[in-house]
N, C-alpha and C. Protein backbone atom coordinates (compact mmCIF):
# COMPACT_ATOMS: atom_id res chain seq x y z
N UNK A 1 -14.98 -24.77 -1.94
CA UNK A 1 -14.49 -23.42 -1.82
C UNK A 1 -15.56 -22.48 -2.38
N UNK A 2 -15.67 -21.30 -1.92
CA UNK A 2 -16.97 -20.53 -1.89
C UNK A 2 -15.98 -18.90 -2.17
N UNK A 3 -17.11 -18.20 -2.55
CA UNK A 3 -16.27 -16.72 -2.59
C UNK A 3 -16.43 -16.11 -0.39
N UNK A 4 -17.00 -16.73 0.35
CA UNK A 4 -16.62 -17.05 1.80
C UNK A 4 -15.35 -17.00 2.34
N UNK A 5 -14.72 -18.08 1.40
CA UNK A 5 -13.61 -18.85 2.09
C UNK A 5 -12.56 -18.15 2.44
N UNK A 6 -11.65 -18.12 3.19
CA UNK A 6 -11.04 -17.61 3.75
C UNK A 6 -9.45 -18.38 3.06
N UNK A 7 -8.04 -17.99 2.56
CA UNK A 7 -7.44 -19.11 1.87
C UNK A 7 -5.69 -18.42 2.41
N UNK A 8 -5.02 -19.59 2.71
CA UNK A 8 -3.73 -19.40 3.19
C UNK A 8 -2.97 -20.08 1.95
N UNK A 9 -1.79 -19.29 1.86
CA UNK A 9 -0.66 -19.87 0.95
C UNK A 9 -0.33 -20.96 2.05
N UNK A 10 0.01 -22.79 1.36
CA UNK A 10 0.46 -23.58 2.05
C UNK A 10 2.31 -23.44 2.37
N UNK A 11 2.22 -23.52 3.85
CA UNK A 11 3.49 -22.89 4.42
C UNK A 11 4.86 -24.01 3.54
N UNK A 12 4.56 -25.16 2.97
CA UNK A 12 5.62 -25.70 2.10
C UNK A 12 6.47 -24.99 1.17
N UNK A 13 5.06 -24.25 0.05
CA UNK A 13 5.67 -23.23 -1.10
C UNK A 13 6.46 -22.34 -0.50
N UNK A 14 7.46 -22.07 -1.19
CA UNK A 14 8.57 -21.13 -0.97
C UNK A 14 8.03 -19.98 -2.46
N UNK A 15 8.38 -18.76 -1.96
CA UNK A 15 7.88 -17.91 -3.20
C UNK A 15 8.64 -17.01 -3.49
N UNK A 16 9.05 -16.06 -4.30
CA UNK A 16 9.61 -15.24 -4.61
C UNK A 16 9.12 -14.43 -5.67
N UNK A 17 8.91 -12.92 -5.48
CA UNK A 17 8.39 -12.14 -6.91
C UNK A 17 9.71 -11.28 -7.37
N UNK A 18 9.38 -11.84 -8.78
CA UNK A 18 10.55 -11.61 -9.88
C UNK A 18 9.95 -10.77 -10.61
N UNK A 19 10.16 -9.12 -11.09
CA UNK A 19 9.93 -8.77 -12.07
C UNK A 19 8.03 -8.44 -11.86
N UNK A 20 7.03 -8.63 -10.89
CA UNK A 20 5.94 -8.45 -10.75
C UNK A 20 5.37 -9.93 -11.26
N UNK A 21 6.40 -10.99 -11.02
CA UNK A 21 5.54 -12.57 -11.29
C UNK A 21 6.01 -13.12 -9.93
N UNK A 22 5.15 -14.06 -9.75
CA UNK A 22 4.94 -14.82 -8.31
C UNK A 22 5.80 -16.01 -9.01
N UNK A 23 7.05 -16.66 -8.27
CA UNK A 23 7.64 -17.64 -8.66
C UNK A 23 7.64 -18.49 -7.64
N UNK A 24 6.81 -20.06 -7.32
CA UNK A 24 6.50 -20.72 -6.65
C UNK A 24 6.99 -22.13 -6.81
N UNK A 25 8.01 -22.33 -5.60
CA UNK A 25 8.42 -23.86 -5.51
C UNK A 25 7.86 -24.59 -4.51
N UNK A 26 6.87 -25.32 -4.71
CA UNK A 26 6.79 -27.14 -3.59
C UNK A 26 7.43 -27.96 -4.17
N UNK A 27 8.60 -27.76 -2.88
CA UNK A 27 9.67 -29.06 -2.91
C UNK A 27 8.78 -30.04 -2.69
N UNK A 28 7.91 -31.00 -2.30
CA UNK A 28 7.16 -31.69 -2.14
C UNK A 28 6.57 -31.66 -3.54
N UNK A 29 6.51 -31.21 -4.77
CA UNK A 29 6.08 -31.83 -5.89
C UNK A 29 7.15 -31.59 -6.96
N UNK A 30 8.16 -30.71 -6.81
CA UNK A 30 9.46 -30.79 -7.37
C UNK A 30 9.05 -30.40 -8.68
N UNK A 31 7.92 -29.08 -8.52
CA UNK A 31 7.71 -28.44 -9.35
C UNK A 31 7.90 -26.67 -9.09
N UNK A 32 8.02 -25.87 -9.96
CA UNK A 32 7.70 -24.40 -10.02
C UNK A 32 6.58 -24.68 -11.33
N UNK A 33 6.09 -22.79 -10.27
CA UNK A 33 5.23 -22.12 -11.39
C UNK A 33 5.28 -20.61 -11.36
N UNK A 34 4.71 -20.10 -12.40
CA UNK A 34 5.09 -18.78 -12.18
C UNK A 34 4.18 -18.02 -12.20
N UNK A 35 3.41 -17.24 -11.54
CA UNK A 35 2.01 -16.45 -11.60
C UNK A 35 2.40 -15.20 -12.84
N UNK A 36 1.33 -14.61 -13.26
CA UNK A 36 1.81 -13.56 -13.89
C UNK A 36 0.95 -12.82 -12.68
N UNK A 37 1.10 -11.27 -13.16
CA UNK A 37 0.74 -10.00 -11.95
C UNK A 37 -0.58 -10.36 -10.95
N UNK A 38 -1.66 -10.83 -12.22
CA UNK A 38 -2.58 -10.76 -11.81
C UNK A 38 -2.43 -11.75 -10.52
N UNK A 39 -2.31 -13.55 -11.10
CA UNK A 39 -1.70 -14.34 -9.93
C UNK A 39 -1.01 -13.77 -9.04
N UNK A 40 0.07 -13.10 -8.86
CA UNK A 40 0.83 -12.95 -7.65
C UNK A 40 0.33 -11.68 -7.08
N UNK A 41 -0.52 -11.09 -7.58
CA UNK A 41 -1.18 -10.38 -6.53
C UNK A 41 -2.35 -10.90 -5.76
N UNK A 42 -3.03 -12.08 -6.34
CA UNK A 42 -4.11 -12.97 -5.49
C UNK A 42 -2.98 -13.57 -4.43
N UNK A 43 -1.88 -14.63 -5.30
CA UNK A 43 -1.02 -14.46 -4.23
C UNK A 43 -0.19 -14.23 -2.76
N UNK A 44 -0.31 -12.84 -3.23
CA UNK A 44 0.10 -12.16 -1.94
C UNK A 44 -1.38 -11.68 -0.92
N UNK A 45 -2.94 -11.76 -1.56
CA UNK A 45 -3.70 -11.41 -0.85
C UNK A 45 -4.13 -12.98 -0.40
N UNK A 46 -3.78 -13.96 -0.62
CA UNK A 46 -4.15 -14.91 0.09
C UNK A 46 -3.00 -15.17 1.58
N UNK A 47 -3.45 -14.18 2.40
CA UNK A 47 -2.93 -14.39 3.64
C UNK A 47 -3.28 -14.93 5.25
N UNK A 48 -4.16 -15.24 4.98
CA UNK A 48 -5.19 -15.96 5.87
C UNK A 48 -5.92 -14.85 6.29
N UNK A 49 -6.13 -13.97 5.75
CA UNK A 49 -7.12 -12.34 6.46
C UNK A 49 -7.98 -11.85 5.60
N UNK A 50 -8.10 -12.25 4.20
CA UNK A 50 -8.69 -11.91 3.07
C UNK A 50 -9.47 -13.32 2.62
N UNK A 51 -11.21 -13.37 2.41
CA UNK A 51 -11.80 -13.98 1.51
C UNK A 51 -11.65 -13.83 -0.06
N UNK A 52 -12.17 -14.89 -0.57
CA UNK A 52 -12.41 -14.89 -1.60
C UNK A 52 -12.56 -13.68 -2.84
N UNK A 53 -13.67 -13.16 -1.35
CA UNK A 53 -14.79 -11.93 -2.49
C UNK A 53 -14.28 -11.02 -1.79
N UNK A 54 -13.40 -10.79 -0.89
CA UNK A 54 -12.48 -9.40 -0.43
C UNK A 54 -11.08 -9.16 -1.58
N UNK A 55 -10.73 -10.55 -1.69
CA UNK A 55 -9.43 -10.31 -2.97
C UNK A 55 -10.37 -10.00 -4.63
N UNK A 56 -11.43 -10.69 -4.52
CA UNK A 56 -12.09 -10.42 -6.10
C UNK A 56 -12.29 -8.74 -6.03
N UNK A 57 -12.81 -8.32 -5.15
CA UNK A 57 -13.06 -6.58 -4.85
C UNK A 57 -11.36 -6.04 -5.41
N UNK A 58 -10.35 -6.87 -4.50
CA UNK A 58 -9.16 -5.87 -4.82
C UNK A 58 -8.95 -6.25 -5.99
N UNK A 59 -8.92 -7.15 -6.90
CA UNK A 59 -8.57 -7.35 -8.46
C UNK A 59 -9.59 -6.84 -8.88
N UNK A 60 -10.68 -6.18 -8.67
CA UNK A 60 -11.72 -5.44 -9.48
C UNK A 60 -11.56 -4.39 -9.68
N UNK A 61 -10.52 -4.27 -8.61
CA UNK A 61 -10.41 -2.01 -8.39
C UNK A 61 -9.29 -2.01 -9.24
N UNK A 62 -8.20 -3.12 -8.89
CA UNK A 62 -6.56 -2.25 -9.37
C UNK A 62 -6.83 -3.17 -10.76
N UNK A 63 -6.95 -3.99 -11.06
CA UNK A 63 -7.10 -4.27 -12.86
C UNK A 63 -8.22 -3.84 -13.63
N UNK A 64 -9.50 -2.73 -12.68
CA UNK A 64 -10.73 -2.65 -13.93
C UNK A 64 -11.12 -3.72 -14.65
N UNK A 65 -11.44 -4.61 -13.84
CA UNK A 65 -12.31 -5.63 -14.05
C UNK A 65 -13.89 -5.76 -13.44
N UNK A 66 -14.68 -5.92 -14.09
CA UNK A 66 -16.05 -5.92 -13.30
C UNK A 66 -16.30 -6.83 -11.91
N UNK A 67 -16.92 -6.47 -10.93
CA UNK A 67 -16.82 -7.66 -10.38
C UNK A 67 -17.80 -8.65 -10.45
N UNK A 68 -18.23 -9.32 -11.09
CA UNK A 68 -19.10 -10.63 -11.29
C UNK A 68 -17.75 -11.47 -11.76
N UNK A 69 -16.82 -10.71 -13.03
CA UNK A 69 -16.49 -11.65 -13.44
C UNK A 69 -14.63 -11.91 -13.14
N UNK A 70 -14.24 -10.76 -11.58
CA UNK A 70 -13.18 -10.92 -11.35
C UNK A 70 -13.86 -11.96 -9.93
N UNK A 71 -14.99 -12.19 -9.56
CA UNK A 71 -15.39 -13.57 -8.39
C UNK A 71 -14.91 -14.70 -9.17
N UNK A 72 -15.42 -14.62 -10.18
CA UNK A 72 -15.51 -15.87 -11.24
C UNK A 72 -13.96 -16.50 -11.51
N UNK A 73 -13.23 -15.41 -11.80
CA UNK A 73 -11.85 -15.78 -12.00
C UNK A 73 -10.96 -16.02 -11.01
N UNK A 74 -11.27 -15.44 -9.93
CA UNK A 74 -10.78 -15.38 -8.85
C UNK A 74 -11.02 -16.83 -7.99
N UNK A 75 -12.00 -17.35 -8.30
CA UNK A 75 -12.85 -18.53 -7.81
C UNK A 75 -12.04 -19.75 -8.70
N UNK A 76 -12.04 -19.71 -9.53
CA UNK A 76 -11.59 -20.68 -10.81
C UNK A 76 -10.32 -20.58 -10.26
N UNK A 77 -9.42 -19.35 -10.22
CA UNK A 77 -8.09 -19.31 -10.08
C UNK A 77 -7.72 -20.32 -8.25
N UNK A 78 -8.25 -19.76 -7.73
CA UNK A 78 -7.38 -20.03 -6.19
C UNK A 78 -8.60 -21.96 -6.07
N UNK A 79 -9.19 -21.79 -6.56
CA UNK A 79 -9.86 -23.59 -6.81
C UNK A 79 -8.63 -24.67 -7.75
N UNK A 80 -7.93 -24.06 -8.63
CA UNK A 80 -6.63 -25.02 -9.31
C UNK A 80 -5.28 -24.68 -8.29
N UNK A 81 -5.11 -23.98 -7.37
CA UNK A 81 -4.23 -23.55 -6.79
C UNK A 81 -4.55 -24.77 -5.54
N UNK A 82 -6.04 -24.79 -4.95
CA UNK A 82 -6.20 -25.84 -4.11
C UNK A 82 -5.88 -26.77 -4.37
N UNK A 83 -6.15 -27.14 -5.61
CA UNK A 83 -6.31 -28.72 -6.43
C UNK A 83 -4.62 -29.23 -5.97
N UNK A 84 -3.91 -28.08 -6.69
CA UNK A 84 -2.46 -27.94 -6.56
C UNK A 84 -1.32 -28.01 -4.98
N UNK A 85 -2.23 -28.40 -4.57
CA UNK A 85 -1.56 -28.20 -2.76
C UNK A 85 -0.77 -26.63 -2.72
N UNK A 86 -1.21 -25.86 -3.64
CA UNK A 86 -0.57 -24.53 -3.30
C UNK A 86 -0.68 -23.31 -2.05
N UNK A 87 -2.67 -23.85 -2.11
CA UNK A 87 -3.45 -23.00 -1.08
C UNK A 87 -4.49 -23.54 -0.13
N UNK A 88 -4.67 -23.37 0.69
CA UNK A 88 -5.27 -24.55 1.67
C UNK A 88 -6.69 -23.38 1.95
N UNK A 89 -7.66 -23.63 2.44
CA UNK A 89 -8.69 -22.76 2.77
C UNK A 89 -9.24 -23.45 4.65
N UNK A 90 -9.69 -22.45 5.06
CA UNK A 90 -10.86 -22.94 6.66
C UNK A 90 -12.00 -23.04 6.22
N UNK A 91 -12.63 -22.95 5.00
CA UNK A 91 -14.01 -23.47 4.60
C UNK A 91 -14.00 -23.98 3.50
């Protein structure tokens, strides 16, 4: 996964935002998790239309974060989300 990549929520997770947190069930691991803002707004920009470094831009603007180091987090973040069968990528 690259700041390139292009990344879809996997159509299994069922989601719901509670309160400005992303609350995520795969019945297939018979787990939840719960994003806080920042998560469920990557979240919701992982829609198959947004890269990597197009969602790091939007968490750079609306949280005032620099961007070197909202790629970085952004990269780290949706890479444990893969790991997680949460988010699937085309590259």
């Amino acid at each position: 996964m690259t700041l390139d990549s292009v990344v879809h929520r996997t159509p299994l997770v069922v989601s719901r935002m509670i309160d400005g947190e992303a609350v995520l069930v795969h019945p297939g691991q018979a787990k939840i998790r719960v994003l806080n803002s920042v998560g469920a707004r990557i979240w919701e920009l992982a829609d198959g239309q947004h890269t990597l470094s197009d969602i790091a831009q939007v968490i750079a603007g609306e949280y005032d974060v620099d961007a070197p180091r909202a790629q970085a987090d952004v990269l780290t973040f949706c890479v444990g989300l893969l790991e997680a069968g949460i988010l699937t990528t085309d590259s």
